[in-house]
C-alpha atoms as a PDB file:
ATOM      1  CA  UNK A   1     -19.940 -96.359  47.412  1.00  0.00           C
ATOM      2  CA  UNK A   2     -23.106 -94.020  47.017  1.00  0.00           C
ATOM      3  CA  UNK A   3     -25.913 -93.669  49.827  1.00  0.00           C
ATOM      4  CA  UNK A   4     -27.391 -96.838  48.311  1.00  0.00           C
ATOM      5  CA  UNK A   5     -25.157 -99.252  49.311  1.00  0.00           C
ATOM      6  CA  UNK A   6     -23.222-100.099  51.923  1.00  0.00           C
ATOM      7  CA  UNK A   7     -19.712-102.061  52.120  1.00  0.00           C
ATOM      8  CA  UNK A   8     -20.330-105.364  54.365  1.00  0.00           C
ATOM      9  CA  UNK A   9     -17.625-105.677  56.500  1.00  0.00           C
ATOM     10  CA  UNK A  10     -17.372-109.708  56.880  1.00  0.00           C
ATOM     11  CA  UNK A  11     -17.342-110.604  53.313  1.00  0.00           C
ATOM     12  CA  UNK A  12     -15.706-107.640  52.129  1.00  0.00           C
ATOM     13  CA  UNK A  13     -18.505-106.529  49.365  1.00  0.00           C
ATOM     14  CA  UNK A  14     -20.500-103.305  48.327  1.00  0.00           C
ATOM     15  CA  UNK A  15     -24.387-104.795  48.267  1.00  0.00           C
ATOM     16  CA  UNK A  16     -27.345-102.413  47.856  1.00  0.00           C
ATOM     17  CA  UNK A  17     -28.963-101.162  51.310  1.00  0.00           C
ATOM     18  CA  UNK A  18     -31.761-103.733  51.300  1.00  0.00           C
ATOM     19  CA  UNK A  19     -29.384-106.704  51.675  1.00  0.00           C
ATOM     20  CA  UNK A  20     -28.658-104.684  55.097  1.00  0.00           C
ATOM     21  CA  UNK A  21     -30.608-105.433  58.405  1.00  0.00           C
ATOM     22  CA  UNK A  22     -32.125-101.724  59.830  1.00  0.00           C
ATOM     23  CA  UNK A  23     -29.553-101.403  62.973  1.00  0.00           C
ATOM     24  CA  UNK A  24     -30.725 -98.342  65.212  1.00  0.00           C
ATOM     25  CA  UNK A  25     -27.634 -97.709  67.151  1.00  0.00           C
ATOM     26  CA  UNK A  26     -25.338 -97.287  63.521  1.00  0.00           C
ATOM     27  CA  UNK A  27     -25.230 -94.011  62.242  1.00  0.00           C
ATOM     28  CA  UNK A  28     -26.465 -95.221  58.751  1.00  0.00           C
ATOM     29  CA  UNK A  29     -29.145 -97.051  60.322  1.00  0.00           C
ATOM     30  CA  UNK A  30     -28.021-100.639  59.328  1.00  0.00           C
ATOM     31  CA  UNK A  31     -25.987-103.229  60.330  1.00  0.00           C
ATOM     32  CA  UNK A  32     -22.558-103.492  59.452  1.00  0.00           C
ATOM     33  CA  UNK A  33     -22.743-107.280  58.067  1.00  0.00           C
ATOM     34  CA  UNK A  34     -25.127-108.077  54.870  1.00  0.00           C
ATOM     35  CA  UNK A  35     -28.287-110.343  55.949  1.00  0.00           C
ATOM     36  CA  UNK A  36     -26.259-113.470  54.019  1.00  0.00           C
ATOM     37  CA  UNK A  37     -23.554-112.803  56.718  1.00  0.00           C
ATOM     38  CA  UNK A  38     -25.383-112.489  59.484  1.00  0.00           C
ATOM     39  CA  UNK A  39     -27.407-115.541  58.548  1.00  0.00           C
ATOM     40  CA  UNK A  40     -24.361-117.654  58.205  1.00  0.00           C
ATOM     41  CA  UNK A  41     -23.008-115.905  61.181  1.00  0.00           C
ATOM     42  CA  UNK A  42     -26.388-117.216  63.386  1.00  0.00           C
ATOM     43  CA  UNK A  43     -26.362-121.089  62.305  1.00  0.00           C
ATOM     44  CA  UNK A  44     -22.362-121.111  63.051  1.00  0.00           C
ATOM     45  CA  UNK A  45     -23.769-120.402  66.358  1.00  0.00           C
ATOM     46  CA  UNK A  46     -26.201-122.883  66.470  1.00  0.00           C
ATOM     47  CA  UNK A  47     -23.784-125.477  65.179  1.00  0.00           C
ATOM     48  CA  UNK A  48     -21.661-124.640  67.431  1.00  0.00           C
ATOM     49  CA  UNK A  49     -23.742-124.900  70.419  1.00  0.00           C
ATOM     50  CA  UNK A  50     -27.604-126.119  69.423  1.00  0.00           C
ATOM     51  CA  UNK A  51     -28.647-127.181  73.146  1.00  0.00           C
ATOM     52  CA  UNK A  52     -27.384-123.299  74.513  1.00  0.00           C
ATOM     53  CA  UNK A  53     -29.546-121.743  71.179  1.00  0.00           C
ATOM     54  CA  UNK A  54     -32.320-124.273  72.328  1.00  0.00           C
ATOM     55  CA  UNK A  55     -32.008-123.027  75.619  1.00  0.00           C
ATOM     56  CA  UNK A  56     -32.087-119.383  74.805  1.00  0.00           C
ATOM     57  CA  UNK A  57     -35.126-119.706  72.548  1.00  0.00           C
ATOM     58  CA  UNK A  58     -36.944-121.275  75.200  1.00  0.00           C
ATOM     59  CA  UNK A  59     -35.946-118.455  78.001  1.00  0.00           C
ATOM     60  CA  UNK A  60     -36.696-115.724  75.290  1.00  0.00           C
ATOM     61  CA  UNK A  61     -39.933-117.364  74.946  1.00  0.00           C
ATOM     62  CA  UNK A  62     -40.829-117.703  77.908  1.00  0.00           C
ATOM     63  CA  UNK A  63     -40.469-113.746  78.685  1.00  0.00           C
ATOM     64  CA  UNK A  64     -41.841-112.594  75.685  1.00  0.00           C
ATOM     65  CA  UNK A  65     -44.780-115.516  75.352  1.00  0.00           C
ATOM     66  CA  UNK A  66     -46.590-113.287  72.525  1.00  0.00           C
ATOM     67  CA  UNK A  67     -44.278-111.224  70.696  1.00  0.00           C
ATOM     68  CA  UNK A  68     -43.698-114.418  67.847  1.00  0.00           C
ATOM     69  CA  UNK A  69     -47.143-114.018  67.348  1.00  0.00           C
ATOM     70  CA  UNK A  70     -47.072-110.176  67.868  1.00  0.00           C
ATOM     71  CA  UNK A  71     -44.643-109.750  64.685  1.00  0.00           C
ATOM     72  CA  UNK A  72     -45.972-112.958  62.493  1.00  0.00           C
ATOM     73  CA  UNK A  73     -50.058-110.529  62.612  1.00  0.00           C
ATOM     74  CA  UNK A  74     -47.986-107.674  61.976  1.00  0.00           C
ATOM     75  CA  UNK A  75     -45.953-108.735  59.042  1.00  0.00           C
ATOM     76  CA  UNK A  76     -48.295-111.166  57.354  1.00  0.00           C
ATOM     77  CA  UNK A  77     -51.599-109.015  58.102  1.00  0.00           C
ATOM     78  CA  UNK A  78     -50.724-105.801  59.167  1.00  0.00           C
ATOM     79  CA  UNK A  79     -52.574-106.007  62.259  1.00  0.00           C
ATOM     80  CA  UNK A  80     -51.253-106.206  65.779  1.00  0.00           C
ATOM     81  CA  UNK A  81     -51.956-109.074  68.415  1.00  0.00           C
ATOM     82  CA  UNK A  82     -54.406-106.682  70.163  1.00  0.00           C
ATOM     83  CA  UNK A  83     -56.827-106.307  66.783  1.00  0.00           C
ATOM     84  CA  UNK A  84     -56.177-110.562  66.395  1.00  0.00           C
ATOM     85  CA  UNK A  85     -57.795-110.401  69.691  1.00  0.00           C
ATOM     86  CA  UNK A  86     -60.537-108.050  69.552  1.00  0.00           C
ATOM     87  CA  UNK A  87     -61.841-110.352  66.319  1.00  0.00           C
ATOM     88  CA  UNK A  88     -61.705-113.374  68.089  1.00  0.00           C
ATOM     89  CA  UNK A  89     -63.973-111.849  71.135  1.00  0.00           C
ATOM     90  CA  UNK A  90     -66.268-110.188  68.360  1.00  0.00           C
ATOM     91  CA  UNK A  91     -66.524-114.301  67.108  1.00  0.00           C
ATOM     92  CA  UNK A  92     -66.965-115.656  70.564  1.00  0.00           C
ATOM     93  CA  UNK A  93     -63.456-117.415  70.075  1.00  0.00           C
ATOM     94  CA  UNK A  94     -65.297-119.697  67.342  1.00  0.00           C
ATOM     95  CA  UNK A  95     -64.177-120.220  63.782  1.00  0.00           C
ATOM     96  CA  UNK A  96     -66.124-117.846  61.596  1.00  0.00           C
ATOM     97  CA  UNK A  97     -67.743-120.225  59.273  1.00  0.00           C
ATOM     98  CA  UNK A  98     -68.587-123.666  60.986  1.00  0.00           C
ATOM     99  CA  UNK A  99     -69.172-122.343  64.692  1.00  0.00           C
ATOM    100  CA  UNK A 100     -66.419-124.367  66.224  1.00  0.00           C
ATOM    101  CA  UNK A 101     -63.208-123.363  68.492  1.00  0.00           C
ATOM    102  CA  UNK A 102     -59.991-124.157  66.933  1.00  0.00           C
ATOM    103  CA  UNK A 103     -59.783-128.360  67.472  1.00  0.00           C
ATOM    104  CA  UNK A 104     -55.978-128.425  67.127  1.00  0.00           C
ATOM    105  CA  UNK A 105     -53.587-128.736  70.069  1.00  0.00           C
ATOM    106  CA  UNK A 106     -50.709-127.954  67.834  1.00  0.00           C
ATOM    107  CA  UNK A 107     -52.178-124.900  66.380  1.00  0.00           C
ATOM    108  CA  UNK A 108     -54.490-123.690  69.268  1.00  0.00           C
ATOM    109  CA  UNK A 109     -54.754-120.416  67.620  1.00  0.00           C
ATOM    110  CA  UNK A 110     -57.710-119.282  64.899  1.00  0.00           C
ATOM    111  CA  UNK A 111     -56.082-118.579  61.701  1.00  0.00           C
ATOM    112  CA  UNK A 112     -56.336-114.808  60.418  1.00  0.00           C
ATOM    113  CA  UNK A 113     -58.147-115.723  57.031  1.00  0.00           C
ATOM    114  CA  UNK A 114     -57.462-113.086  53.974  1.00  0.00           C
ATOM    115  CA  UNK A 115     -58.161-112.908  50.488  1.00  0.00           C
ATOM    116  CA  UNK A 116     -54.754-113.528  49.141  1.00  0.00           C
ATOM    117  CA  UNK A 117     -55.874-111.073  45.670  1.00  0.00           C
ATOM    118  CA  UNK A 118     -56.741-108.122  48.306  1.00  0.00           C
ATOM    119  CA  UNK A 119     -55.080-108.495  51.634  1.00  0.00           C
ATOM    120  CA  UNK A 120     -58.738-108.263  53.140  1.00  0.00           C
ATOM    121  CA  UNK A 121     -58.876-110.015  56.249  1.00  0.00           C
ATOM    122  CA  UNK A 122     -62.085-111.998  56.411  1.00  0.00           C
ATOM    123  CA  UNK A 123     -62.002-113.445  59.851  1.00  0.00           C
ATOM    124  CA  UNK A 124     -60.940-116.176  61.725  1.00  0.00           C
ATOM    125  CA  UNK A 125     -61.025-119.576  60.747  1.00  0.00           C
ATOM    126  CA  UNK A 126     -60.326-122.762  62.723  1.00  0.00           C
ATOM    127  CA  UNK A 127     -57.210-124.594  60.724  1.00  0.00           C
ATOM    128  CA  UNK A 128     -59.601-127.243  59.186  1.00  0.00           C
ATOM    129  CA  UNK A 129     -62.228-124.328  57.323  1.00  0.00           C
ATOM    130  CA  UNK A 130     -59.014-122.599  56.981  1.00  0.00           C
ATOM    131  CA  UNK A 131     -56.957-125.210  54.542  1.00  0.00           C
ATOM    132  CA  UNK A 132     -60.293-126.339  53.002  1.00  0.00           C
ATOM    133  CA  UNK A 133     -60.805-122.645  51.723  1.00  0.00           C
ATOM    134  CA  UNK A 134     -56.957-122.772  50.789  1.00  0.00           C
ATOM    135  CA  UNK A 135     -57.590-126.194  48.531  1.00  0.00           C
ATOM    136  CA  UNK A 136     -60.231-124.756  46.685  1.00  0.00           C
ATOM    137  CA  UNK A 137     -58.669-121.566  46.391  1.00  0.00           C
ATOM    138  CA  UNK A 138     -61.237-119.813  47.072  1.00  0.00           C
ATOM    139  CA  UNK A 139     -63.348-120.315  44.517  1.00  0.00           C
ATOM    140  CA  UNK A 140     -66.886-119.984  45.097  1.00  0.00           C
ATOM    141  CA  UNK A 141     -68.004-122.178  42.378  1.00  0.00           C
ATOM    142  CA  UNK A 142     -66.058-124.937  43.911  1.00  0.00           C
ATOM    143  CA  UNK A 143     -67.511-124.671  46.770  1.00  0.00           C
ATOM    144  CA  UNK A 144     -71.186-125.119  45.969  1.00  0.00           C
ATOM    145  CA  UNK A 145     -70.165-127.728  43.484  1.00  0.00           C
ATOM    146  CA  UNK A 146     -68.658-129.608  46.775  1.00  0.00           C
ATOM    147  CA  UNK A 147     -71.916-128.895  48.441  1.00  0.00           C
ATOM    148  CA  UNK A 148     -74.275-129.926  46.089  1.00  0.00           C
ATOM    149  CA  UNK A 149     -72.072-133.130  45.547  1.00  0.00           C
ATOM    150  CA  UNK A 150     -72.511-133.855  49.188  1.00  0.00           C
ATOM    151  CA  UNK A 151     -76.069-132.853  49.391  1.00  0.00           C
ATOM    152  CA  UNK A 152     -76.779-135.618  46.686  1.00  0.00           C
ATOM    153  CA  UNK A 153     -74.682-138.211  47.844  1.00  0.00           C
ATOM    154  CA  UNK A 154     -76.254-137.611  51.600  1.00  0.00           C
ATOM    155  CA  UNK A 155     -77.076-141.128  52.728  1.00  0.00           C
END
């Protein structure tokens, strides 16, 4: 065993480092079971008892209301929940491009809109601007062909 790997003490294998979750308190700074162990580890627990993981989730929820949210900005977008909010004050809590606040009850957040080539966020889009962008791939040209089809087909 080098320093880039690590011996997973439930399944008894050497894996690479990566396939390790970071673990603070070890000395090595990962866990002692792989992520594949761990994972099978978790949904033994939830088969095991589903309504006390239920349960759980909900109480964990409830006492950290933003910190899914905090981590899904920071992971997908690399900003935090404060920057998500200071954009959606600088839009008036609008979507970006048609004017509107987000019109989902599911959702009830603006999506964070990027360019998926660049990582640029653009701004915040209600779900509906949001998937049509995403259908067209962004493609420009698209776009104003869509237009112009509905400009002369305008009854």
């Amino acid at each position: 065993m080098n320093n880039l790997t690590k011996h997973c003490k439930r399944c008894d294998t050497t894996k690479s480092l990566d396939d390790f979750h970071k673990d603070s308190k070890s000395s090595d700074g990962k866990y002692s079971y792989c992520k594949e162990c761990n994972k099978a580890k978790a949904k033994a627990a939830y088969r095991a008892d589903p309504e006390g993981r239920r349960e759980y989730e909900r109480k964990r929820r409830e006492r950290f209301p933003d910190r899914d949210r905090e981590q899904n900005y920071k992971s997908k977008y690399g900003i935090t929940l404060a920057q998500y909010n200071e954009m959606h004050a600088a839009q008036g809590g609008v979507c970006r491009a048609c004017k509107k606040p987000e019109s989902r009850i599911a959702t009830r957040h603006l999506a964070v809109d990027h360019c998926h080539r660049t990582g640029k966020i653009r701004g915040l889009l209600c779900s509906n601007c949001n998937r049509a962008l995403g259908l067209l791939d962004d493609d420009i040209s698209r776009l104003r062909s869509l237009a112009d089809y509905l400009e002369e087909n305008a009854s």
